[in-house]
C-alpha atoms as a PDB file:
ATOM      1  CA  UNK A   1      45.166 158.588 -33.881  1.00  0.00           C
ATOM      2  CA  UNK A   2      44.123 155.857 -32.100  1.00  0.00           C
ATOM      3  CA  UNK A   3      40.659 153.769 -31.400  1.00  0.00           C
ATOM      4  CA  UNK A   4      39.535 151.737 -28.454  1.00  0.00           C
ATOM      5  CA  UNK A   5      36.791 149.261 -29.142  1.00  0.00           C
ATOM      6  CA  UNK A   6      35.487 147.567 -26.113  1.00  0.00           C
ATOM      7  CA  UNK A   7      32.822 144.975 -26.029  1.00  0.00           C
ATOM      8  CA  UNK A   8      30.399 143.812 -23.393  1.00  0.00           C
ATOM      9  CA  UNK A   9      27.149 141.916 -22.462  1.00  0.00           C
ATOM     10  CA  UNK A  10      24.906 144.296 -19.886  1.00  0.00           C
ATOM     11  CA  UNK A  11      23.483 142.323 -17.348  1.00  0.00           C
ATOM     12  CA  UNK A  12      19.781 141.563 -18.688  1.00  0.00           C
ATOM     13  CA  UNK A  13      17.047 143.685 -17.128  1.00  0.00           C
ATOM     14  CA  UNK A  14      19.777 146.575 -16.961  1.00  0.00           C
ATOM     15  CA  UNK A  15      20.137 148.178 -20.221  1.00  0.00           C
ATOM     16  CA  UNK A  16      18.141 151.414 -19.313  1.00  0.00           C
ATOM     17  CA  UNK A  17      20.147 151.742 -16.249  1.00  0.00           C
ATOM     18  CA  UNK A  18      23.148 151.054 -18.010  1.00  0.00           C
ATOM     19  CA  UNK A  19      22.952 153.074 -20.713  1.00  0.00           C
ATOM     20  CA  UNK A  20      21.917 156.248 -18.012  1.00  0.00           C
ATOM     21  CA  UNK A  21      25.104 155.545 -16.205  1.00  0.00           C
ATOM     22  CA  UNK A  22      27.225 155.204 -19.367  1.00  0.00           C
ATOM     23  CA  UNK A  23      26.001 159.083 -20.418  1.00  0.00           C
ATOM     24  CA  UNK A  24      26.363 160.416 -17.082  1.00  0.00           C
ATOM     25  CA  UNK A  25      30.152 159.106 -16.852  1.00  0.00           C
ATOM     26  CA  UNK A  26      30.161 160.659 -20.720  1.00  0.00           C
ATOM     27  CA  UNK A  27      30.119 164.549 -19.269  1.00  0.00           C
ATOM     28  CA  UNK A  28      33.163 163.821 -17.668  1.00  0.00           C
ATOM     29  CA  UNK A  29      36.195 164.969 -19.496  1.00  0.00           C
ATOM     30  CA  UNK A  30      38.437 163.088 -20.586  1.00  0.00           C
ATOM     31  CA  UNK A  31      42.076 163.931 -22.057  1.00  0.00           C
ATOM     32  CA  UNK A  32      43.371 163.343 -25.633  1.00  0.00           C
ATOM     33  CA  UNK A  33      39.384 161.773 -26.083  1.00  0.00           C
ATOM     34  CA  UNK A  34      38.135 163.005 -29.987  1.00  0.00           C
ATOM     35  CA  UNK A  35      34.915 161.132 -30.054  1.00  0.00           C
ATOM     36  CA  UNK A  36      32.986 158.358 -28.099  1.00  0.00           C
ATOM     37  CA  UNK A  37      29.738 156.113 -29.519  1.00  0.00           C
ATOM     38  CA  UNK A  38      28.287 153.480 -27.370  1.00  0.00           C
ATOM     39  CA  UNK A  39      26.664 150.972 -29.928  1.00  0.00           C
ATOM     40  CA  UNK A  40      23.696 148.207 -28.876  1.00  0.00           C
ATOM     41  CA  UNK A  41      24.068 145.209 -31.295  1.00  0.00           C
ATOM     42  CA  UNK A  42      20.898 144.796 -33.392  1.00  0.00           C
ATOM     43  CA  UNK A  43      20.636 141.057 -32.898  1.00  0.00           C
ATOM     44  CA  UNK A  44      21.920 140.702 -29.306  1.00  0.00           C
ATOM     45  CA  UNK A  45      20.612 143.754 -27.213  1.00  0.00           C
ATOM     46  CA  UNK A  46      22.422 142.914 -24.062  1.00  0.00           C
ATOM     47  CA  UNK A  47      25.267 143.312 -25.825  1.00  0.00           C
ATOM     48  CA  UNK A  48      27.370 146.717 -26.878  1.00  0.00           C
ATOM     49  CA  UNK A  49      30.222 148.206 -28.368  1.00  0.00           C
ATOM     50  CA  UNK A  50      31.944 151.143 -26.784  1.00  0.00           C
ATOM     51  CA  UNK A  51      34.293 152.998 -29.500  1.00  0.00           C
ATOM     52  CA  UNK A  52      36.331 155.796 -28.795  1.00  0.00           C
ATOM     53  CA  UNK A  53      38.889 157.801 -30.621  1.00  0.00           C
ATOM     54  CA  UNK A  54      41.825 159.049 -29.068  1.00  0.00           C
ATOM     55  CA  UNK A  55      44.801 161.507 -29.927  1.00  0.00           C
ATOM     56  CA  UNK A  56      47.872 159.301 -27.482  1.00  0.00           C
ATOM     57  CA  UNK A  57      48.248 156.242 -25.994  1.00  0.00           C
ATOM     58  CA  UNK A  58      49.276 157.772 -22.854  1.00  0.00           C
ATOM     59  CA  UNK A  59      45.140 159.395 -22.801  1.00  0.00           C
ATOM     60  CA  UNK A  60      44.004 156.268 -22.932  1.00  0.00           C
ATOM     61  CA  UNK A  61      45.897 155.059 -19.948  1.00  0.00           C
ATOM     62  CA  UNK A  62      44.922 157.726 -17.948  1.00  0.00           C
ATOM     63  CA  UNK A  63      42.809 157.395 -15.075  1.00  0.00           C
ATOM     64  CA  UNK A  64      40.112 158.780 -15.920  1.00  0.00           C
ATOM     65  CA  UNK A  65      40.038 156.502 -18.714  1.00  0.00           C
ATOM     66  CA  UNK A  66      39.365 153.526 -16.491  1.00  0.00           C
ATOM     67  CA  UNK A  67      37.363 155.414 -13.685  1.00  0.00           C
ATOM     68  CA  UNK A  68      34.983 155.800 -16.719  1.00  0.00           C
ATOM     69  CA  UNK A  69      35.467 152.156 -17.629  1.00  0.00           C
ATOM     70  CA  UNK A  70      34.894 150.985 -13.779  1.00  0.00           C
ATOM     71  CA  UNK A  71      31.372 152.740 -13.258  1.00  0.00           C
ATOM     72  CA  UNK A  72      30.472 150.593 -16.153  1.00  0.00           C
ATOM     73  CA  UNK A  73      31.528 147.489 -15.153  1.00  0.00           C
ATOM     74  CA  UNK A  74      28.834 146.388 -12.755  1.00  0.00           C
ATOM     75  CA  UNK A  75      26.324 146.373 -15.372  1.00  0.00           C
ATOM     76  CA  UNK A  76      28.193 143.886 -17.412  1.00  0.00           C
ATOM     77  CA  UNK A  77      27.715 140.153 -17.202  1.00  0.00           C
ATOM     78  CA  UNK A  78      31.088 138.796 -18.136  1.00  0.00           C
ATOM     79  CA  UNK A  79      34.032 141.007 -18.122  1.00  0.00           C
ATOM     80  CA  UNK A  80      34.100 142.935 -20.643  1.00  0.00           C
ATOM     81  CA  UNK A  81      37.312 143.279 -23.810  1.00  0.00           C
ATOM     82  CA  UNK A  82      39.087 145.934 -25.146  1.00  0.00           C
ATOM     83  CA  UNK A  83      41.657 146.566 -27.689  1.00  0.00           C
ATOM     84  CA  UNK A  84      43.134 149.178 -29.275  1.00  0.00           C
ATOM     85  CA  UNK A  85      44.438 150.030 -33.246  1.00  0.00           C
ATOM     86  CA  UNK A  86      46.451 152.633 -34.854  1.00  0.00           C
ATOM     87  CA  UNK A  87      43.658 154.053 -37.007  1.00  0.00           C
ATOM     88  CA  UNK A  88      45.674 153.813 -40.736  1.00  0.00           C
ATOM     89  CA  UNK A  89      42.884 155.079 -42.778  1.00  0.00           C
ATOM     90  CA  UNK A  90      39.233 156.887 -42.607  1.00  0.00           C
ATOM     91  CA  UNK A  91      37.237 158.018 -45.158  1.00  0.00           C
END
């Protein structure tokens, strides 16, 4: 099992609009996907975490993987990061 935490700063002004586009792209399926949060940090609220749990690598690198990823990305004010783990323990 694998997660995918990505991290970005949403344009100020644009969170609502954001975070609308971000659950519309959501209802799109998405292979090998187990479970997505989007997370708004507490301190900086232009700023969020997108985790995601994943069965393969190869689901993450599929397109609609990034197509999901793109219709995000003019919201964000830098570009964003990702990276991905081998999840080695849960609880």
């Amino acid at each position: 099992m694998l997660m995918r935490i990505t991290w970005g700063q949403v344009r100020p002004g644009f969170w609502d609009e954001f975070e609308e586009t971000f659950r519309q792209a959501a209802k799109q399926e998405m292979p090998g996907l187990i479970k997505r949060w989007m997370v708004r940090d507490t301190r900086d609220t232009n700023s969020m975490f997108i985790v995601t749990l994943w069965r393969d690598v190869e689901s993450i690198d599929d397109p609609c993987t990034m197509n999901f990823i793109n219709a995000l990305c003019p919201f964000f004010l830098v570009e964003y990061s990702a990276s991905v783990g081998e999840v080695v323990y849960e609880s």
